[in-house]
C-alpha atoms as a PDB file:
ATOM      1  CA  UNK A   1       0.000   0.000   0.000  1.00  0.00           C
ATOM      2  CA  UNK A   2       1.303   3.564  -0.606  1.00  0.00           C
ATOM      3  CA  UNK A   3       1.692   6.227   1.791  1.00  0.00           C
ATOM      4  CA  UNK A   4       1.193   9.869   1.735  1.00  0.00           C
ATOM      5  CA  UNK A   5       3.687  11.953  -0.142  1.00  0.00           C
ATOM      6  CA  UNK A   6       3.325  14.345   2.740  1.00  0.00           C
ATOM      7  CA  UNK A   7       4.120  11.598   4.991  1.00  0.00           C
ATOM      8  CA  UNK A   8       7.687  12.778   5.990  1.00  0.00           C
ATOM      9  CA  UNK A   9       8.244  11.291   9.666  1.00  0.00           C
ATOM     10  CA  UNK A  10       7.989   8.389  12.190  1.00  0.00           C
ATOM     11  CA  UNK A  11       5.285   7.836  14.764  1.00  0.00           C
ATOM     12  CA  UNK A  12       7.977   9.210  17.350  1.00  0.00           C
ATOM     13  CA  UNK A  13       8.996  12.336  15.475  1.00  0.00           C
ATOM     14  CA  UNK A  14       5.608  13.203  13.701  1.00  0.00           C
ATOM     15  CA  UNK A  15       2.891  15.546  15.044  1.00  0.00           C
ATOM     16  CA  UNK A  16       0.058  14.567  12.891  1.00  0.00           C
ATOM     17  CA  UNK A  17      -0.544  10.936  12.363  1.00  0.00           C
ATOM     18  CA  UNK A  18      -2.742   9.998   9.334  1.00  0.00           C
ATOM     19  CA  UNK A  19      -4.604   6.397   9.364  1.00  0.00           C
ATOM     20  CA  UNK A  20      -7.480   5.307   7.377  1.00  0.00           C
ATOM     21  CA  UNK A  21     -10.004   2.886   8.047  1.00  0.00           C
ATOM     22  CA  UNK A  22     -11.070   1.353   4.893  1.00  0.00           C
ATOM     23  CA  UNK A  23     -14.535  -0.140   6.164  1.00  0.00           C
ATOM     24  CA  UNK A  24     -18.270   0.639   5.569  1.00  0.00           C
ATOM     25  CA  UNK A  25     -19.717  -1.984   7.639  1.00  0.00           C
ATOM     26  CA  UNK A  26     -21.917   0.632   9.393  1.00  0.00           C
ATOM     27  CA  UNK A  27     -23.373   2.249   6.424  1.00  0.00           C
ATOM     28  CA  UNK A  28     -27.015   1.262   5.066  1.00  0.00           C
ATOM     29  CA  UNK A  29     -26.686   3.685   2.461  1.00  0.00           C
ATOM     30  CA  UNK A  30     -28.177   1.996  -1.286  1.00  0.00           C
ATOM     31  CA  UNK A  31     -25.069   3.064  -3.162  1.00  0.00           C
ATOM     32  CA  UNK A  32     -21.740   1.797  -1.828  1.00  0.00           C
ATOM     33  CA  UNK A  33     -18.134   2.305  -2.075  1.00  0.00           C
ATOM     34  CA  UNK A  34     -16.517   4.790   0.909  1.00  0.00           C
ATOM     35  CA  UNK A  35     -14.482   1.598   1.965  1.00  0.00           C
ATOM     36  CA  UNK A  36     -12.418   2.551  -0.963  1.00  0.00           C
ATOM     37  CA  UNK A  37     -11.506   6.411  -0.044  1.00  0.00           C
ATOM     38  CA  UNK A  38      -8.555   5.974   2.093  1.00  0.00           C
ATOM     39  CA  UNK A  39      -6.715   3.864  -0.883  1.00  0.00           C
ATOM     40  CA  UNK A  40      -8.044   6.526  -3.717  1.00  0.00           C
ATOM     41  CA  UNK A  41      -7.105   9.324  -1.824  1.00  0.00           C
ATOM     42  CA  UNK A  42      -3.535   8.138  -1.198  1.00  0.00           C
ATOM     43  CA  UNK A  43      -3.786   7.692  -4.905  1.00  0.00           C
ATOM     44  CA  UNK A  44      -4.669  10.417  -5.968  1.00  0.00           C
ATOM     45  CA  UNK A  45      -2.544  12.829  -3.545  1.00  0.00           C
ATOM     46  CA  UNK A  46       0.278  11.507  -4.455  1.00  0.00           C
ATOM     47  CA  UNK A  47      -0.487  11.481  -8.526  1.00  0.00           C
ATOM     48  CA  UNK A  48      -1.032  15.250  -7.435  1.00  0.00           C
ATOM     49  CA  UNK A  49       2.477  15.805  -5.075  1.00  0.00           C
ATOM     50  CA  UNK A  50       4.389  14.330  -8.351  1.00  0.00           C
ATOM     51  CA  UNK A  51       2.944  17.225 -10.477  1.00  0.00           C
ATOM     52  CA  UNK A  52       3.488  19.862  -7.449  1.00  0.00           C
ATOM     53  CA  UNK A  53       6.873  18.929  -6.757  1.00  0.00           C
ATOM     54  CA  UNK A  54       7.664  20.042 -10.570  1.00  0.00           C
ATOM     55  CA  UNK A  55       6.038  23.444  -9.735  1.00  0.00           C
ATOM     56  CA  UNK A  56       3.511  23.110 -11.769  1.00  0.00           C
ATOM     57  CA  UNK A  57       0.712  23.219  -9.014  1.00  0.00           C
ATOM     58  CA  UNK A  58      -2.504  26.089  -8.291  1.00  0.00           C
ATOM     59  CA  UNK A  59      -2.803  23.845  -5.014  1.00  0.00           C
ATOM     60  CA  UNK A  60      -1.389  26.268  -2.388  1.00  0.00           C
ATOM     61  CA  UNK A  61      -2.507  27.014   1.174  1.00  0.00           C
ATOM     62  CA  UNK A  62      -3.887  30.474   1.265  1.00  0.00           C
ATOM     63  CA  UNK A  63      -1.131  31.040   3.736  1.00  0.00           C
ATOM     64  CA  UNK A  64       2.386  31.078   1.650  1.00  0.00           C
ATOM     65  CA  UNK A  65       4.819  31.851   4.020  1.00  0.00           C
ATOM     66  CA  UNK A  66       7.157  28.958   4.243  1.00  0.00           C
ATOM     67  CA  UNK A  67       6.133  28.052   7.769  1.00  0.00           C
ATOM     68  CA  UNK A  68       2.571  27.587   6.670  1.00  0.00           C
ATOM     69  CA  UNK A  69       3.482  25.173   3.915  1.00  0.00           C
ATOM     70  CA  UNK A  70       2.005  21.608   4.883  1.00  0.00           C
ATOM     71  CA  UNK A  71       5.330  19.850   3.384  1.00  0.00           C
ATOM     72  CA  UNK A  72       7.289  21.226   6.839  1.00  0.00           C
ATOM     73  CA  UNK A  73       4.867  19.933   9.058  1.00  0.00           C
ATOM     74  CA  UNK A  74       5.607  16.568  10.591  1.00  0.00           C
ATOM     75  CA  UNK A  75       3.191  14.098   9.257  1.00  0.00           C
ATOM     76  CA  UNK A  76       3.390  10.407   9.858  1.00  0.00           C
ATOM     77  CA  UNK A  77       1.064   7.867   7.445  1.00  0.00           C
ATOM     78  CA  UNK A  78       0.174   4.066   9.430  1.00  0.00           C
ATOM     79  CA  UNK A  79      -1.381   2.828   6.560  1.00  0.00           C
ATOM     80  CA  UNK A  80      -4.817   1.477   6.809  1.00  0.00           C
ATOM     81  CA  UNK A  81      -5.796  -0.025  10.362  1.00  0.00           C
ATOM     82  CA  UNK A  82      -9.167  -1.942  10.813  1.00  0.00           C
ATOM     83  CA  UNK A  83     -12.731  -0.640  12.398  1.00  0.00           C
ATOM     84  CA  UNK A  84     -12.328  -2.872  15.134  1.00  0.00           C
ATOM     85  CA  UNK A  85      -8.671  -1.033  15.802  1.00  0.00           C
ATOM     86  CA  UNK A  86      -9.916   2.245  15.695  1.00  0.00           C
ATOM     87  CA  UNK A  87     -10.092   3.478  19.737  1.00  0.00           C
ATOM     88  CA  UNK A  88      -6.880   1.793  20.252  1.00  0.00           C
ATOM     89  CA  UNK A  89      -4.623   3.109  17.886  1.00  0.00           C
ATOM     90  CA  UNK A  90      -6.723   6.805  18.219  1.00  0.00           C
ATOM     91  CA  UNK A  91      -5.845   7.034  21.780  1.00  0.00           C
ATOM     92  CA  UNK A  92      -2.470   6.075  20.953  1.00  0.00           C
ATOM     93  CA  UNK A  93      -1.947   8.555  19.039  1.00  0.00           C
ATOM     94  CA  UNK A  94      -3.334  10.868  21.414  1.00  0.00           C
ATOM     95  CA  UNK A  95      -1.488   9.319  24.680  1.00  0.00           C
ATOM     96  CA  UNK A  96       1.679  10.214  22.403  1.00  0.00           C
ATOM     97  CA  UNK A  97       1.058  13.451  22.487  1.00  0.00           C
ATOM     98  CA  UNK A  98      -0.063  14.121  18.427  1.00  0.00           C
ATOM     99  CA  UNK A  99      -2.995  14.950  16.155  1.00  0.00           C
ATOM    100  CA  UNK A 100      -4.659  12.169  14.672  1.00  0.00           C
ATOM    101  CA  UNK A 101      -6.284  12.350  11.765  1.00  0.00           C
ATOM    102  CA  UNK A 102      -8.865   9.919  10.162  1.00  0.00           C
ATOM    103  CA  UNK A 103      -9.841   8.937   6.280  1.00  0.00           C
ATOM    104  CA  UNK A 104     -13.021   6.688   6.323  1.00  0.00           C
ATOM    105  CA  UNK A 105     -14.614   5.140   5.582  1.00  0.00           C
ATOM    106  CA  UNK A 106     -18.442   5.654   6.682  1.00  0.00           C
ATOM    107  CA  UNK A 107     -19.571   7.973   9.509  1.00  0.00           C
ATOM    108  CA  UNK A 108     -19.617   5.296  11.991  1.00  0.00           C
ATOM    109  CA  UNK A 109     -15.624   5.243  12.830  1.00  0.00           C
ATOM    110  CA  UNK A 110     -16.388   8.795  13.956  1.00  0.00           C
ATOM    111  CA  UNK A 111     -17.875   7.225  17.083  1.00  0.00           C
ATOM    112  CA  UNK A 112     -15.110   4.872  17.610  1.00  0.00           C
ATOM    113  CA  UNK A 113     -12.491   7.787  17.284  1.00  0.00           C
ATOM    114  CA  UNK A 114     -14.827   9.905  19.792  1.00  0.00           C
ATOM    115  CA  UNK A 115     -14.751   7.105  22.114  1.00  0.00           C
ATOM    116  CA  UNK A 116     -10.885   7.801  22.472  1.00  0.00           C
ATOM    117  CA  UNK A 117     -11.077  10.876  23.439  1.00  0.00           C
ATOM    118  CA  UNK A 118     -13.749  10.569  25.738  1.00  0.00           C
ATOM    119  CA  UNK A 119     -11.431   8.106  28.014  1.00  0.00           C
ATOM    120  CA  UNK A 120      -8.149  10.594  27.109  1.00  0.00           C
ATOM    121  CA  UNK A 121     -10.436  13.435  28.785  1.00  0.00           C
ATOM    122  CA  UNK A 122     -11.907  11.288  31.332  1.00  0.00           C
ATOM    123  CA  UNK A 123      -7.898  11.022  32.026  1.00  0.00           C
ATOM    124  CA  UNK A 124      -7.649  15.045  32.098  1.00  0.00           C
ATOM    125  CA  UNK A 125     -11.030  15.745  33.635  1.00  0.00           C
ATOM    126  CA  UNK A 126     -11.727  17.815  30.774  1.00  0.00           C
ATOM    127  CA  UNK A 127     -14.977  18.090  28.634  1.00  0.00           C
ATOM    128  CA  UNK A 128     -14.671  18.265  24.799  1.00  0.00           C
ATOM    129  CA  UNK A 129     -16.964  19.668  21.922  1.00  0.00           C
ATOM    130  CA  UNK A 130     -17.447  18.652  18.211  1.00  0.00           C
ATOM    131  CA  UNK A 131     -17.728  20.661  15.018  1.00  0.00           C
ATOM    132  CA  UNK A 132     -19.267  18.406  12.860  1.00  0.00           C
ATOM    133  CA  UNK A 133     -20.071  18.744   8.985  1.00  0.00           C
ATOM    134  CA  UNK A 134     -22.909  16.807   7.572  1.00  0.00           C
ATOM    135  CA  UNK A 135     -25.613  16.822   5.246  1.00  0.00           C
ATOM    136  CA  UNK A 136     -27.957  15.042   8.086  1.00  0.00           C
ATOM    137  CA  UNK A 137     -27.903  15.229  11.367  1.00  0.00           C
ATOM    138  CA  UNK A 138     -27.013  11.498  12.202  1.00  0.00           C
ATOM    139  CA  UNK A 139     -28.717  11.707  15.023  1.00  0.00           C
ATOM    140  CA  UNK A 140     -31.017   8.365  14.851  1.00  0.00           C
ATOM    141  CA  UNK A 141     -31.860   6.741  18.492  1.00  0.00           C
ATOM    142  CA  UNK A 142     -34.397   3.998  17.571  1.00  0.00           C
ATOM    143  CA  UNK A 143     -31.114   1.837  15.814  1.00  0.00           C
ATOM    144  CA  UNK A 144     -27.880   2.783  17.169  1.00  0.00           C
ATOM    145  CA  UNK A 145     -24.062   2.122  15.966  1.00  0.00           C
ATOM    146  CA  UNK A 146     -24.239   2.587  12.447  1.00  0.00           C
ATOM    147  CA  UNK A 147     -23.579   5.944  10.527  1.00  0.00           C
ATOM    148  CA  UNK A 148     -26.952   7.574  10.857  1.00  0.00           C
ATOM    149  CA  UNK A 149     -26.574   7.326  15.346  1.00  0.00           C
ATOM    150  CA  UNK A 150     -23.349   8.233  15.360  1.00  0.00           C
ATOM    151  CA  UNK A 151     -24.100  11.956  17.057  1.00  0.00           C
ATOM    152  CA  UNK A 152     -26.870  10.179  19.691  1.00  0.00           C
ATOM    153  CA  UNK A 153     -24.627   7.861  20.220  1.00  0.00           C
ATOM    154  CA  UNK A 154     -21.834   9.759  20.915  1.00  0.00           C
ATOM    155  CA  UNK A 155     -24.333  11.801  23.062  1.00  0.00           C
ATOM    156  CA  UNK A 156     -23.745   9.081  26.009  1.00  0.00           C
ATOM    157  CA  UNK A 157     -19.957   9.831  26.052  1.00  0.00           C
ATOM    158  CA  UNK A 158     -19.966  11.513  29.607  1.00  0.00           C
ATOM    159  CA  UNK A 159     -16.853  13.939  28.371  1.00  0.00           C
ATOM    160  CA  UNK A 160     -18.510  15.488  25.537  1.00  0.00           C
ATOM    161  CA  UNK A 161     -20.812  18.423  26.093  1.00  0.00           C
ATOM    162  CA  UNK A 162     -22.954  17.880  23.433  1.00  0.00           C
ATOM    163  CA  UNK A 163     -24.601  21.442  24.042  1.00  0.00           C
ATOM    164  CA  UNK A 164     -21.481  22.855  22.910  1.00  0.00           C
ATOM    165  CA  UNK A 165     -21.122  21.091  19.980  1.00  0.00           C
ATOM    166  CA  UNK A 166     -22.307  22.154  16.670  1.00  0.00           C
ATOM    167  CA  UNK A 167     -23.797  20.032  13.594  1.00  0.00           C
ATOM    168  CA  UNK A 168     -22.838  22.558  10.279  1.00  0.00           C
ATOM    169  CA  UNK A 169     -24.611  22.016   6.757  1.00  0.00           C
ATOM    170  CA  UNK A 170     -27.588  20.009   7.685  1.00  0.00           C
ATOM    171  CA  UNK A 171     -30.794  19.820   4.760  1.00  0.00           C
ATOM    172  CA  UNK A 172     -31.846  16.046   4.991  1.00  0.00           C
ATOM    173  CA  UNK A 173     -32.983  15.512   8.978  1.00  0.00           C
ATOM    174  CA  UNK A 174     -35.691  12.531   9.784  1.00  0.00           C
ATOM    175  CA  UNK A 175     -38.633  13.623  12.207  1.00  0.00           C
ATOM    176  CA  UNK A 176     -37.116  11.254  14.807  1.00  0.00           C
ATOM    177  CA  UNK A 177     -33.817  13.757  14.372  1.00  0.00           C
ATOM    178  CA  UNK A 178     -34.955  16.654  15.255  1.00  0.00           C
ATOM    179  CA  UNK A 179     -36.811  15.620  18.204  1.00  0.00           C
ATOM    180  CA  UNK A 180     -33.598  14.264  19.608  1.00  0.00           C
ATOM    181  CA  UNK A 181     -31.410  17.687  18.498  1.00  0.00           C
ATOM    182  CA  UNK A 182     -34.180  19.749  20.533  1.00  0.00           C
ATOM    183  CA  UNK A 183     -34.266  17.291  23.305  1.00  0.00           C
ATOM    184  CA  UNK A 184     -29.742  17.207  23.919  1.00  0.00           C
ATOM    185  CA  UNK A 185     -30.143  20.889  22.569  1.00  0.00           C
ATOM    186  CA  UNK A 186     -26.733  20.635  20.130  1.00  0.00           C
ATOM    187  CA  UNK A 187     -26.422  23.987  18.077  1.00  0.00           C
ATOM    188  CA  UNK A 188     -26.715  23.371  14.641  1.00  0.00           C
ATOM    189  CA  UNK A 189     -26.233  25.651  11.197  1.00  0.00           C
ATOM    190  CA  UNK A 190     -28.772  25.005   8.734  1.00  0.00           C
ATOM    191  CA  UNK A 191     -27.916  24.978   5.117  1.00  0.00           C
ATOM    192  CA  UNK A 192     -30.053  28.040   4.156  1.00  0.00           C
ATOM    193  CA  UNK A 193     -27.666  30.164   6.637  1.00  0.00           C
ATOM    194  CA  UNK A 194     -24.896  30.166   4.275  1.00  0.00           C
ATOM    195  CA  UNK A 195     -27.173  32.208   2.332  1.00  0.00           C
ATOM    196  CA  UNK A 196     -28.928  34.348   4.777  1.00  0.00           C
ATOM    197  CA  UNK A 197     -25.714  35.220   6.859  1.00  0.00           C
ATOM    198  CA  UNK A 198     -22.402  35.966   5.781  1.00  0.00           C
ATOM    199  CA  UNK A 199     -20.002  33.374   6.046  1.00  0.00           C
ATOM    200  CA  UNK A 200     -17.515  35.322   8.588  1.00  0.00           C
ATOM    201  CA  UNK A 201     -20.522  34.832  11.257  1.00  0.00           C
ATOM    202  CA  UNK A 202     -20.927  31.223  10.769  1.00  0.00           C
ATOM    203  CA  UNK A 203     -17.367  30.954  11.762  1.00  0.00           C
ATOM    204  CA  UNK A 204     -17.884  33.281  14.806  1.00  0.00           C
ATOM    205  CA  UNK A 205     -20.859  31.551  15.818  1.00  0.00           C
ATOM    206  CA  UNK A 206     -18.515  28.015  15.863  1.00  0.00           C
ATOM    207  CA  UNK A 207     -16.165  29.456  17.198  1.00  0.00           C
ATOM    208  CA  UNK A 208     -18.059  31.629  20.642  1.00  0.00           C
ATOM    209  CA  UNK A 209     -19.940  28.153  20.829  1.00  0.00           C
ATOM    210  CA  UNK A 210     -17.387  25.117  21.379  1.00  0.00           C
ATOM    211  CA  UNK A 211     -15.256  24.681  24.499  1.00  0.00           C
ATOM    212  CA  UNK A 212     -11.518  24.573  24.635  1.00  0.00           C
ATOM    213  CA  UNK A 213     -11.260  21.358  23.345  1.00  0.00           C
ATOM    214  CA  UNK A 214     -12.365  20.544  19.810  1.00  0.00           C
ATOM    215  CA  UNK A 215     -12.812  17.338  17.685  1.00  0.00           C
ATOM    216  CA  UNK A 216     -13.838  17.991  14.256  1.00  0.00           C
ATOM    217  CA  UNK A 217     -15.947  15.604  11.894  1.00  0.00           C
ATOM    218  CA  UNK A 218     -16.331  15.815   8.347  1.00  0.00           C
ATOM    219  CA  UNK A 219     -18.534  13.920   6.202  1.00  0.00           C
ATOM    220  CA  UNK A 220     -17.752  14.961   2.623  1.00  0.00           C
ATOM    221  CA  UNK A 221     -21.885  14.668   1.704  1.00  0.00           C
ATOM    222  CA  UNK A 222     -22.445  18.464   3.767  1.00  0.00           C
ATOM    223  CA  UNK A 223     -20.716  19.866   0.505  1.00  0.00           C
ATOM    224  CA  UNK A 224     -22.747  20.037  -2.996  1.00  0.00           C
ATOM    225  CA  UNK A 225     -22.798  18.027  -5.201  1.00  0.00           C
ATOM    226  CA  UNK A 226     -22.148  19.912  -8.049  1.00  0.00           C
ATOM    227  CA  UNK A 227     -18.361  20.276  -5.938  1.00  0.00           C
ATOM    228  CA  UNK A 228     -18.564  16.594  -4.490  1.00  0.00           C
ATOM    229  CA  UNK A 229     -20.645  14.378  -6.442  1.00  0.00           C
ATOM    230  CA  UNK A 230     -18.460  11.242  -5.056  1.00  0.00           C
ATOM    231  CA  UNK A 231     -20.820  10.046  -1.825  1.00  0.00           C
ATOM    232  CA  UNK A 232     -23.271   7.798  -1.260  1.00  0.00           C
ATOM    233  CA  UNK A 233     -25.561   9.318   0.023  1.00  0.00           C
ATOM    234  CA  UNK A 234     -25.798  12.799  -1.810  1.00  0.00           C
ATOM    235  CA  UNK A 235     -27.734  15.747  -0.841  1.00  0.00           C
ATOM    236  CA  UNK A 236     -28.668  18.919  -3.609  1.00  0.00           C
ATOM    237  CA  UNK A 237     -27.818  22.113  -1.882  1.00  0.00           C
ATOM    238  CA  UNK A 238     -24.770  22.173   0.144  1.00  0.00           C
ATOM    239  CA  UNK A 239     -22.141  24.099   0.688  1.00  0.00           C
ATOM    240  CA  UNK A 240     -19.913  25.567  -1.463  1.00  0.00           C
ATOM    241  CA  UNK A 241     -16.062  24.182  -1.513  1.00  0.00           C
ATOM    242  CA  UNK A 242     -15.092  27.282  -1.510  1.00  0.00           C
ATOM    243  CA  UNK A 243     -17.221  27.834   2.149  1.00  0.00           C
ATOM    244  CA  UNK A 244     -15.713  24.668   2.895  1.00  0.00           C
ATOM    245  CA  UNK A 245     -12.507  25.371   2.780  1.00  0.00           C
ATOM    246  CA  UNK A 246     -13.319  28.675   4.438  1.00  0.00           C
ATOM    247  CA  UNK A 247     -14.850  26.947   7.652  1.00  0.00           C
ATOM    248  CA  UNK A 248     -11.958  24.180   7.581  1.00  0.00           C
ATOM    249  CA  UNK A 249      -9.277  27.183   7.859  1.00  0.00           C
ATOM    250  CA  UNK A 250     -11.740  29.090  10.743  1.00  0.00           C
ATOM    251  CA  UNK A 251     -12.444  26.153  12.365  1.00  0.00           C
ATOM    252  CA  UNK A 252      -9.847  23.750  12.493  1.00  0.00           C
ATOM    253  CA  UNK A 253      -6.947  26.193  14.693  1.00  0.00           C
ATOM    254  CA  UNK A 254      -9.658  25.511  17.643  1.00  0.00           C
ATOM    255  CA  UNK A 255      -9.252  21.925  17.285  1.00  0.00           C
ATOM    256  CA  UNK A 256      -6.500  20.156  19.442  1.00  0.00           C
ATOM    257  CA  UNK A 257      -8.207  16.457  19.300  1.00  0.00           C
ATOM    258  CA  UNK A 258      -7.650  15.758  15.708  1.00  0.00           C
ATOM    259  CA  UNK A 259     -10.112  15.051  12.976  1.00  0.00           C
ATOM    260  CA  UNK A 260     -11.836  13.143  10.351  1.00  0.00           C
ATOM    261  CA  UNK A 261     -12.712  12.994   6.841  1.00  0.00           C
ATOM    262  CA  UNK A 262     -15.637  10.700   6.126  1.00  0.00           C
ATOM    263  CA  UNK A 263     -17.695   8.814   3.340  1.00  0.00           C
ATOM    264  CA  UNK A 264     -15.662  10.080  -0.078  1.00  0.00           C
ATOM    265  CA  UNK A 265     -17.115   7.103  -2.511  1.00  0.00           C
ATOM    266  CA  UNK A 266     -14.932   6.973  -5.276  1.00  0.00           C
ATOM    267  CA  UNK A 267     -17.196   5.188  -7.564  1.00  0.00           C
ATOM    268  CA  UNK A 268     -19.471   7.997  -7.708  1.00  0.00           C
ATOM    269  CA  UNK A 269     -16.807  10.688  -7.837  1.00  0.00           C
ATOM    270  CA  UNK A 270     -16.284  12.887 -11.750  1.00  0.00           C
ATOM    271  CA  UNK A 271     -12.565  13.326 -12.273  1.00  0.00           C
ATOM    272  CA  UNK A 272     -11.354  12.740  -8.996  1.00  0.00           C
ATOM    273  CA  UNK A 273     -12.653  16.175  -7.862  1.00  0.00           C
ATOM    274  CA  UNK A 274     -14.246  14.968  -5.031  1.00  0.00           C
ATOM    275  CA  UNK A 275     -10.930  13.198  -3.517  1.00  0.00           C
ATOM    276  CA  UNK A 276      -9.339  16.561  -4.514  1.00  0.00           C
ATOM    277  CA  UNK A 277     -11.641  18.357  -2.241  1.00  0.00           C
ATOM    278  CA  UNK A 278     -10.410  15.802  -0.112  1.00  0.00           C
ATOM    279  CA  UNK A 279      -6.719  16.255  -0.291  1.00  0.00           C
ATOM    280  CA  UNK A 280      -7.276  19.948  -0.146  1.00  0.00           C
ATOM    281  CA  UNK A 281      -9.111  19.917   3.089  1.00  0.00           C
ATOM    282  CA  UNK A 282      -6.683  17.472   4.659  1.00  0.00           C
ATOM    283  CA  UNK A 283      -3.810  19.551   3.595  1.00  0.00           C
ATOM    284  CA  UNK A 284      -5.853  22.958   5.128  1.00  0.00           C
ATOM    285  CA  UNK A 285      -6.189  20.731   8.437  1.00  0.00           C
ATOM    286  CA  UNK A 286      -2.891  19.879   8.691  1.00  0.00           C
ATOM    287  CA  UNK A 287      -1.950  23.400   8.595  1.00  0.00           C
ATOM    288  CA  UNK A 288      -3.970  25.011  10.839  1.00  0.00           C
ATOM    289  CA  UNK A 289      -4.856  21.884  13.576  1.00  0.00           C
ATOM    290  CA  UNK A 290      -3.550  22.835  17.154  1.00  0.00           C
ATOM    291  CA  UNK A 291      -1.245  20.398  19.064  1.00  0.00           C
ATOM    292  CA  UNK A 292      -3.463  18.242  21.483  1.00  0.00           C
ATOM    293  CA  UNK A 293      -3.241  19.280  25.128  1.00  0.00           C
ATOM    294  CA  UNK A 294      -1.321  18.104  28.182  1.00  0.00           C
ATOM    295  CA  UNK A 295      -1.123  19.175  31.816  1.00  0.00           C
ATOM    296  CA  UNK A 296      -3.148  19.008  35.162  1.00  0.00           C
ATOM    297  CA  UNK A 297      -6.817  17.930  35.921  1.00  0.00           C
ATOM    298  CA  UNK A 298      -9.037  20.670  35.086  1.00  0.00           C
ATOM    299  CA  UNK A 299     -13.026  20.699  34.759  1.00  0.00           C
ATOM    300  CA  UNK A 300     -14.790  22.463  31.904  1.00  0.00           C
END
């Protein structure tokens, strides 16, 4: 299996450790194929890294200096682990003192990566929040552990404060959803708001809402599909990858427990853009992701 052309470091040495999780076992979505993204995004980045290392690339952070450019930062690639080694190897990489970073895969590793950290701040005494980017809520309670329960699941985790967590991008949400984001009162952005307010407040409003410590969760069906037609489960009128990109660079400095990009089906993508949206958002989180946290006991 090939690596990451950004991957330039050990486990030891690097601060952001990349692993996939090549599985869709909890998805009951009709069309299939997200067990495939981790291997078509390694593919594809590095097709892309051979054509930037020539110079030849338009793919820059928006921030050039040289200390902003994701090639210095030290990235380590572990291949492809299985679902079933997913809260082990996260809190690993946490325990160590680094970012991890997830490529699913469906939505339902989220939960085992949230698991983690729930026991690493159960460790610190410390509650946690999560930005998370979605078409639909996934917030399902009558059948639990697959991708559409992962946020009521996740509810139970006694670290996370799912008041101060926020659900950005949502259009598709069941009747049985909404009753259950009223009842554990989780802020939420609407998709309509990235037309009725500017985008600078959405960020704001993120931002004033989550706590100090930040997991972010990305399901790569909250963007259009006329900018990320490869999902399997997609959803007319999302946002913009332009917005995305926006929220990933406002967003993502508040984040010191790592984060996840979920349910990229290449099957269904149209020239790879959909893995490039990808690659680009990994790259932007890589860039602007805080280190995790250390130190003393503290309640939040």
């Amino acid at each position: 299996m090939n690596k990451f052309a950004l991957s330039n470091n050990a486990f030891g040495s690097a601060d952001f450790v990349v692993f996939g999780v090549a599985d869709e076992t909890g998805s009951t979505a009709k069309r299939k194929g997200a067990s495939l993204a981790p291997a078509e995004i390694r593919r594809v980045f590095n097709k892309f890294e051979i054509i930037k290392k020539h110079g030849n690339s338009f793919f820059e952070p928006v921030d050039t200096s040289l200390e902003r450019i994701v090639q210095n930062f030290k990235v380590c690639d572990l291949g492809d682990i299985e679902k079933k080694d997913a809260r082990s190897q996260a809190y690993r990489i946490l325990d160590a003192g680094k970012v991890p970073i997830c490529i699913g895969g469906d939505h339902s590793i989220t939960h085992e990566i949230l698991h983690s950290i729930n026991k690493k701040m159960q460790n610190l005494g410390q509650k946690f929040s999560v930005v998370y980017f979605d078409a639909h809520p996934d917030f399902i309670s009558s059948h639990t552990h697959y991708y559409g329960s992962v946020l009521y699941d996740a509810s139970k985790l006694d670290m996370l404060d799912i008041e101060k967590s926020v659900l950005v991008g949502i259009r598709e949400s069941e009747k049985e959803e909404m009753e259950n984001m009223r009842k554990y009162k989780i802020k939420s952005v609407p998709i309509f708001d990235f037309k009725a307010k500017p985008i600078g407040s959405i960020a704001s409003f993120i931002r004033k809402t989550v706590l100090k410590n930040v997991y972010v969760s990305i399901d790569m069906d909250v963007v259009d599909p006329a900018f990320a037609p490869g999902v399997d489960v997609p959803a007319p009128g999302g946002i913009s990858s332009l917005d995305m990109l926006y929220l990933i660079k406002s967003v993502a400095p508040l984040s010191n427990l790592g984060a996840d990009i979920m349910e990229l089906s290449p099957p269904h993508d149209i020239n790879s853009i959909t893995s490039m949206l990808c690659i680009k958002i990994l790259e932007e989180l890589i860039v602007s992701l805080k280190k995790p946290i250390h130190g003393q006991r503290r309640m939040h």
